[in-house]
PDB file of N, CA and C in Angstrom:
ATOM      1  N   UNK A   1       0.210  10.582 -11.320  1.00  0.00           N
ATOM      2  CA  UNK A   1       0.772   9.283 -11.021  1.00  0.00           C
ATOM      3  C   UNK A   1       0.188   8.286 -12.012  1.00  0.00           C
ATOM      4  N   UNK A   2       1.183   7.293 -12.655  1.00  0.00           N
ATOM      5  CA  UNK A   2       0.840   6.649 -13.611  1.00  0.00           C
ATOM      6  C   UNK A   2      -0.451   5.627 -13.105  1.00  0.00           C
ATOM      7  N   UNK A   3      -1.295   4.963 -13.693  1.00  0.00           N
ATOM      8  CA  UNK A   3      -1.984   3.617 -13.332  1.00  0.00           C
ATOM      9  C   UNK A   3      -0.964   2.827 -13.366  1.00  0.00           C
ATOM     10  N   UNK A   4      -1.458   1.867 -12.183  1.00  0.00           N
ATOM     11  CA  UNK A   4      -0.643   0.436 -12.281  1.00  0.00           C
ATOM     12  C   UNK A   4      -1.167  -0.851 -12.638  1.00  0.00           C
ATOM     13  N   UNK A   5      -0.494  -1.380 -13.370  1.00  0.00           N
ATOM     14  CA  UNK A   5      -1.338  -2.297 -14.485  1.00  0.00           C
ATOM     15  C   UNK A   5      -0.296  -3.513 -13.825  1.00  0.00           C
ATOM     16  N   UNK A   6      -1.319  -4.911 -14.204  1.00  0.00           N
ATOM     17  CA  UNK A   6       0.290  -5.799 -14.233  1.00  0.00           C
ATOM     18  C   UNK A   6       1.517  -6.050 -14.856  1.00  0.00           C
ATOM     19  N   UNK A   7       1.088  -5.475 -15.704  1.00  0.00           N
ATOM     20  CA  UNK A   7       2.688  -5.185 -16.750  1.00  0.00           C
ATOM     21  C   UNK A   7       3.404  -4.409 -16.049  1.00  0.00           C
ATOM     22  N   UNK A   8       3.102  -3.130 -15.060  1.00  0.00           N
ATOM     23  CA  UNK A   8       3.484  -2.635 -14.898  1.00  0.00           C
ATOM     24  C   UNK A   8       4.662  -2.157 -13.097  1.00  0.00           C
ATOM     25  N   UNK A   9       3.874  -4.068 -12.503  1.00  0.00           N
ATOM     26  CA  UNK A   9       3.986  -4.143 -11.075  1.00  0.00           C
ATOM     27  C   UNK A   9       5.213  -4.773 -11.423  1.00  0.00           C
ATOM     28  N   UNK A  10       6.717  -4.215 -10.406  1.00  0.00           N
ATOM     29  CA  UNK A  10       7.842  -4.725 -10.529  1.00  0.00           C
ATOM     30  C   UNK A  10       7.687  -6.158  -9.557  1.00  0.00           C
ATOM     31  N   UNK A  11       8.504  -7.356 -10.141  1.00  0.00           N
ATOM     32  CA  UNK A  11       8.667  -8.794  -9.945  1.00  0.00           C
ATOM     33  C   UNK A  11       9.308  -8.563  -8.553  1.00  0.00           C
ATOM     34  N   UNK A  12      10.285  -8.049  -8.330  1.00  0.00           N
ATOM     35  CA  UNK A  12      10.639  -8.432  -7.333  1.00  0.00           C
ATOM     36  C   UNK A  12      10.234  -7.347  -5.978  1.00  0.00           C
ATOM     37  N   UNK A  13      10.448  -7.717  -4.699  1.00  0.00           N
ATOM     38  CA  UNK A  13      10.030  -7.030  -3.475  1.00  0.00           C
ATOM     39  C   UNK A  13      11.198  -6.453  -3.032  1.00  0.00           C
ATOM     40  N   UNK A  14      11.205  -5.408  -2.902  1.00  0.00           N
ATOM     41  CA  UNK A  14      12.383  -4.792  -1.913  1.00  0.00           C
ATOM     42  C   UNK A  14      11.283  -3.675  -1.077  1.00  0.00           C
ATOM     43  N   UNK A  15      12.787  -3.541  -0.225  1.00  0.00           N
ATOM     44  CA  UNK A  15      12.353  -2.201   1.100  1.00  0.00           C
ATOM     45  C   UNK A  15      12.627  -1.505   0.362  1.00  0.00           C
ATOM     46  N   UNK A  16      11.868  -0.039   1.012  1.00  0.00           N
ATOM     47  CA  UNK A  16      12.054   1.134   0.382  1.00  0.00           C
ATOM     48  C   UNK A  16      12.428   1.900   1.934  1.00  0.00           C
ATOM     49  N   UNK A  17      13.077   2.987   1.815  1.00  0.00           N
ATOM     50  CA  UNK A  17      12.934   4.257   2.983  1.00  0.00           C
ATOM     51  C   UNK A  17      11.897   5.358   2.485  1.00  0.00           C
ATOM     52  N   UNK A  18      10.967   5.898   3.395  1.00  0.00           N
ATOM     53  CA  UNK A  18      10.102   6.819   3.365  1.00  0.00           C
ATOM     54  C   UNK A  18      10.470   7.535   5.060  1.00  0.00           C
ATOM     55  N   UNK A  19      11.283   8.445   4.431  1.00  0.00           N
ATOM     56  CA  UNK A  19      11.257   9.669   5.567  1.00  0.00           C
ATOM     57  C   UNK A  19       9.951  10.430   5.806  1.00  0.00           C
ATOM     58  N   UNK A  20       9.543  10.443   6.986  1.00  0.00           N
ATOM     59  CA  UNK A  20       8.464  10.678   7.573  1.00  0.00           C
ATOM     60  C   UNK A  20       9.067  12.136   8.621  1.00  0.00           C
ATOM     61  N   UNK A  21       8.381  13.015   7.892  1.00  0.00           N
ATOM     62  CA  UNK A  21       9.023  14.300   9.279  1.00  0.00           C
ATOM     63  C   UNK A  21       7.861  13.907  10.625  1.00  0.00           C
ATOM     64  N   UNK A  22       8.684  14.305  11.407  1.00  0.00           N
ATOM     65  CA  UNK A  22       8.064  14.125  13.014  1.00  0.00           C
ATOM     66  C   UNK A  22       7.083  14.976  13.657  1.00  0.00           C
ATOM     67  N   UNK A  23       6.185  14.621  12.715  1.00  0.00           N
ATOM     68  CA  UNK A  23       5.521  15.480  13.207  1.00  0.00           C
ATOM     69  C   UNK A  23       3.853  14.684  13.110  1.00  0.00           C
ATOM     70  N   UNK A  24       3.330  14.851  14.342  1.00  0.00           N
ATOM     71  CA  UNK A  24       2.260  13.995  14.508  1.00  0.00           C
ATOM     72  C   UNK A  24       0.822  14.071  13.492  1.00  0.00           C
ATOM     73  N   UNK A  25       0.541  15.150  13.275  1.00  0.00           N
ATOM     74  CA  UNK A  25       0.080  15.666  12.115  1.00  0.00           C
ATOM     75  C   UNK A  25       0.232  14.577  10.792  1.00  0.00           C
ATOM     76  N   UNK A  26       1.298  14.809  10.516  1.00  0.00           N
ATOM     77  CA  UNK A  26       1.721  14.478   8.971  1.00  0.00           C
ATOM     78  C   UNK A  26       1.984  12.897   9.454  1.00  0.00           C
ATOM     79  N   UNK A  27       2.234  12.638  10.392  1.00  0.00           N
ATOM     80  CA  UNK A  27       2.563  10.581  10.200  1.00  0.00           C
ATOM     81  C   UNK A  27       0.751  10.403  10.749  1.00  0.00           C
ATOM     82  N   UNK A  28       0.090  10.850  11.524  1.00  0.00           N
ATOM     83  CA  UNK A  28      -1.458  10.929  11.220  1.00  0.00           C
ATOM     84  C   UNK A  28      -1.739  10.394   9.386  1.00  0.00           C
ATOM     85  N   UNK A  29      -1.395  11.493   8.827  1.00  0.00           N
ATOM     86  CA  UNK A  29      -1.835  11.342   7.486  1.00  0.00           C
ATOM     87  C   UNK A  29      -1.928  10.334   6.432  1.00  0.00           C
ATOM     88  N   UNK A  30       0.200  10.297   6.744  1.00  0.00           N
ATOM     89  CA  UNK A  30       0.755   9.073   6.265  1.00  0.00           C
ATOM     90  C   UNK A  30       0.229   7.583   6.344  1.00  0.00           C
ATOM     91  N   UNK A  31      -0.243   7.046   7.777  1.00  0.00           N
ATOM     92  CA  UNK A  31      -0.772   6.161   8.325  1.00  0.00           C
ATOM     93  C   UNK A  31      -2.394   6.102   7.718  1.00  0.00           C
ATOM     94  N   UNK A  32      -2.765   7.060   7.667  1.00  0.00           N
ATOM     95  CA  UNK A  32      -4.420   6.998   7.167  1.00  0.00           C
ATOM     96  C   UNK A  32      -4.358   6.737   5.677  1.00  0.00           C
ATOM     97  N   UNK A  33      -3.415   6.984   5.017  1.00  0.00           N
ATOM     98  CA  UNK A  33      -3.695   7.143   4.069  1.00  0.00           C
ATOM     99  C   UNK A  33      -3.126   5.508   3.422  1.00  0.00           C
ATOM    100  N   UNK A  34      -1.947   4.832   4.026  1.00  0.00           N
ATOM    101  CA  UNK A  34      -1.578   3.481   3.970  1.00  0.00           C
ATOM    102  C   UNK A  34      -2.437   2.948   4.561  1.00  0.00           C
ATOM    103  N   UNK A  35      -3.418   3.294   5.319  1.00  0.00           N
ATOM    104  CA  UNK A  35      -4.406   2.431   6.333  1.00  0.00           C
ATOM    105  C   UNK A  35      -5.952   2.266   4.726  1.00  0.00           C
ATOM    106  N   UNK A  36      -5.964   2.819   3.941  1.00  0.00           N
ATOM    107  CA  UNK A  36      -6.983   2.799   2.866  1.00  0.00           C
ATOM    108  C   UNK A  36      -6.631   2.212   1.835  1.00  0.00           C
ATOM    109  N   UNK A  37      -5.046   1.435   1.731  1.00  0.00           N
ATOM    110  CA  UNK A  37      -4.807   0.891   0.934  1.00  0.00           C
ATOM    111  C   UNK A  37      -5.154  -0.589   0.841  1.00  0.00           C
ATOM    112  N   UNK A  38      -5.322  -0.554   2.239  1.00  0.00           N
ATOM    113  CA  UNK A  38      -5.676  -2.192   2.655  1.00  0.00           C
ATOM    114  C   UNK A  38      -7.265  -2.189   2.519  1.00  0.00           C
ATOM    115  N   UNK A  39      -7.910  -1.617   2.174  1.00  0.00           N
ATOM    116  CA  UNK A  39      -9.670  -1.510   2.135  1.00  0.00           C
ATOM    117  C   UNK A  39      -9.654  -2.312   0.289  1.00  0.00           C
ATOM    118  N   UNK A  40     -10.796  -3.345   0.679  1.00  0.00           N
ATOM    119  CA  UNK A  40     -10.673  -3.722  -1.243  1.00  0.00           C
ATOM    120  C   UNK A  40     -11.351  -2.573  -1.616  1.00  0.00           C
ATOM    121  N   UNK A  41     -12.435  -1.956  -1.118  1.00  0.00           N
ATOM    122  CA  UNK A  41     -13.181  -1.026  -1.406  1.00  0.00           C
ATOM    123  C   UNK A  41     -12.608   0.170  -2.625  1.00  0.00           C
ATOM    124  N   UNK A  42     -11.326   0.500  -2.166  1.00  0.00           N
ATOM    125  CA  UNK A  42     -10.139   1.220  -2.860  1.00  0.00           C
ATOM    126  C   UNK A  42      -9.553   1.100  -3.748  1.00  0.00           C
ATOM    127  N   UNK A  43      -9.879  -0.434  -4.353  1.00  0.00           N
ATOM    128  CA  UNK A  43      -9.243  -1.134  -5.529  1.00  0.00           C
ATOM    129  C   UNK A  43     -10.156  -1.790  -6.818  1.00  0.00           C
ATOM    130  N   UNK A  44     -10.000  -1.875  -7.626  1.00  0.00           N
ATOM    131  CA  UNK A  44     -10.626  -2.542  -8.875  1.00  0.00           C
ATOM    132  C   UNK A  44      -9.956  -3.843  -9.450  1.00  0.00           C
ATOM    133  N   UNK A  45     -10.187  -4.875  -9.752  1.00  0.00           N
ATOM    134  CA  UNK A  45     -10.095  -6.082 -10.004  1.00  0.00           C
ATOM    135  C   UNK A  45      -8.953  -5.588 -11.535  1.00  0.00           C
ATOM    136  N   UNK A  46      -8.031  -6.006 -11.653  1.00  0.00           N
ATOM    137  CA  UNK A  46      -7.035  -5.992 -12.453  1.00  0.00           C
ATOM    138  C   UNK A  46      -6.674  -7.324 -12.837  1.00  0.00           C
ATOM    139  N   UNK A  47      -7.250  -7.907 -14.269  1.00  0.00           N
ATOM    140  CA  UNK A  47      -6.258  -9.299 -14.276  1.00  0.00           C
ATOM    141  C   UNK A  47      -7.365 -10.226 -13.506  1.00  0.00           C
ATOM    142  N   UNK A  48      -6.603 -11.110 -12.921  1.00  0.00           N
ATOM    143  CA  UNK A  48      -6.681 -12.212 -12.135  1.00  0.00           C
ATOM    144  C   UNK A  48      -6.967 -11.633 -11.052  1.00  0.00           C
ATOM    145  N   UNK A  49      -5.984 -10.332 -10.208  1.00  0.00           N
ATOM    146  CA  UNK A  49      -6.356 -10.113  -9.261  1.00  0.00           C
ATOM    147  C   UNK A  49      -7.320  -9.588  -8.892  1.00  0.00           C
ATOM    148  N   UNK A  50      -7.907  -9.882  -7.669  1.00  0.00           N
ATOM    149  CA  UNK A  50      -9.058  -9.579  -7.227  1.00  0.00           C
ATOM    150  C   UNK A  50      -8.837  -8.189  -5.964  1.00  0.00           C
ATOM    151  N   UNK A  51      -9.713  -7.528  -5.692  1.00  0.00           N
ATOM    152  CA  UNK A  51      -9.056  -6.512  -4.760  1.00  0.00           C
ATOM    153  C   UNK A  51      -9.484  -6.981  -3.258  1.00  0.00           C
ATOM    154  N   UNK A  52      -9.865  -8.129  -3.209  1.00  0.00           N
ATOM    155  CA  UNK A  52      -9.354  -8.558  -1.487  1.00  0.00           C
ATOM    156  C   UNK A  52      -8.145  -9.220  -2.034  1.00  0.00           C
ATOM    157  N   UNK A  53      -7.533  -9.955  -2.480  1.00  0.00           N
ATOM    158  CA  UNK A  53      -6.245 -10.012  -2.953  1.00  0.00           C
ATOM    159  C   UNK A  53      -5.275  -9.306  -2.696  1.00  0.00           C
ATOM    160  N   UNK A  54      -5.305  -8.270  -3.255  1.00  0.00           N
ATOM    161  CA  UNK A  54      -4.459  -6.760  -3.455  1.00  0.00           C
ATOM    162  C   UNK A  54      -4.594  -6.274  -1.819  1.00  0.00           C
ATOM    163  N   UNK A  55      -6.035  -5.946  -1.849  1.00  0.00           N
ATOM    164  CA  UNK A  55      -6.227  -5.462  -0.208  1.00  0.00           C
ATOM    165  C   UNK A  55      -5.546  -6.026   0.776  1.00  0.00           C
ATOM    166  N   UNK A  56      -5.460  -7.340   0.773  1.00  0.00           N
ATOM    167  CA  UNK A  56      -4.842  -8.682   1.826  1.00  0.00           C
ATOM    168  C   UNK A  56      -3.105  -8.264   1.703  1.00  0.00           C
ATOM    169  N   UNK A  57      -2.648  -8.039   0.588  1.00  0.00           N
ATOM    170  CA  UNK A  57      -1.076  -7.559   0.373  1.00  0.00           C
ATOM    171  C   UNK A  57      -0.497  -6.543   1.034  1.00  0.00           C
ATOM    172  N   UNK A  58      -1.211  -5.463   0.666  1.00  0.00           N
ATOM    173  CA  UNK A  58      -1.226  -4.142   1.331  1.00  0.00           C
ATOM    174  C   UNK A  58      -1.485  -4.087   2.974  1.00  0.00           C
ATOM    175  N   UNK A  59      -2.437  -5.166   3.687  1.00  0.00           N
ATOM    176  CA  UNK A  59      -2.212  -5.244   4.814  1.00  0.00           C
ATOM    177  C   UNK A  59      -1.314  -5.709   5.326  1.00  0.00           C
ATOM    178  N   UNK A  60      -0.765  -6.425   5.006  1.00  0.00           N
ATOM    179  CA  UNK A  60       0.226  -7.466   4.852  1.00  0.00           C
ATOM    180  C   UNK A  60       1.582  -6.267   5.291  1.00  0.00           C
ATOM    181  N   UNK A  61       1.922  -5.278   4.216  1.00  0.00           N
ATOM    182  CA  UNK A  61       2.888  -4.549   4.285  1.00  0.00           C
ATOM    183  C   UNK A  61       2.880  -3.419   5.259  1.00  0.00           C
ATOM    184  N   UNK A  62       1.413  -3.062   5.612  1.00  0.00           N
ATOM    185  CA  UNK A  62       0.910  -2.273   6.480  1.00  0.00           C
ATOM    186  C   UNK A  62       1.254  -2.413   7.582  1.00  0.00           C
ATOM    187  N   UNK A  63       1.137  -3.893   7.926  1.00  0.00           N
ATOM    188  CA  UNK A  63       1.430  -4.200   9.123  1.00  0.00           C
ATOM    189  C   UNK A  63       2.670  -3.996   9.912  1.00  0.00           C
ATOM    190  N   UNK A  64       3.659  -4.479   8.589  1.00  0.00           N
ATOM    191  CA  UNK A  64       5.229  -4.381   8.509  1.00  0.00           C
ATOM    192  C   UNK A  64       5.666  -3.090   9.024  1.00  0.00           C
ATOM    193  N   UNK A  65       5.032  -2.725   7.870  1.00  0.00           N
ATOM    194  CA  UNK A  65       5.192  -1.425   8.329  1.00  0.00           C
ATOM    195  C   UNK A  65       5.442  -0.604   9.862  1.00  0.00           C
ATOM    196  N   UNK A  66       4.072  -1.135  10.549  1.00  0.00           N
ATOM    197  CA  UNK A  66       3.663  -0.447  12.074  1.00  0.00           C
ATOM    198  C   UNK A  66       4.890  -0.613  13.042  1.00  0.00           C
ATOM    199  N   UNK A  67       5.028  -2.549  12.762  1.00  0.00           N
ATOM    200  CA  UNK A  67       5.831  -2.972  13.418  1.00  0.00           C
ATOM    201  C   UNK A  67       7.609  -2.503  13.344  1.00  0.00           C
ATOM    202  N   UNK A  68       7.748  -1.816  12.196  1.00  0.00           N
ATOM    203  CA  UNK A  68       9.169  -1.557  11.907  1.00  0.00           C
ATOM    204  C   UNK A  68       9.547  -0.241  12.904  1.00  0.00           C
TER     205      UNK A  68
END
């Protein structure tokens, strides 16, 4: 998977679909693994941005996420 740089983060926001098979196991995973995206811990300062920044975004979508 490529690095993501800011050159490289698309401008605009859209939804995406992520089919999730049903299976408790694997949305376990899924969830843990979007649940570490929101940690700054996970991120490196890119640019301007800072990774509570980034971290704060990702919760942000995380959340969306739960709730969808």
């Amino acid at each position: 998977m490529p690095y993501i740089t800011p050159d490289t983060i698309p401008v605009a926001t859209r939804s995406r679909d992520l089919l999730i098979p049903d299976d408790i196991y694997i949305l376990a995973a899924v969830n843990g693994a979007l649940y570490d995206l929101t940690l700054p811990e996970n991120w490196e300062k890119v640019g301007a941005i800072s990774p509570d920044e980034i971290a704060a975004r990702m919760l942000e979508m995380f959340e969306a996420y739960l709730t969808s």
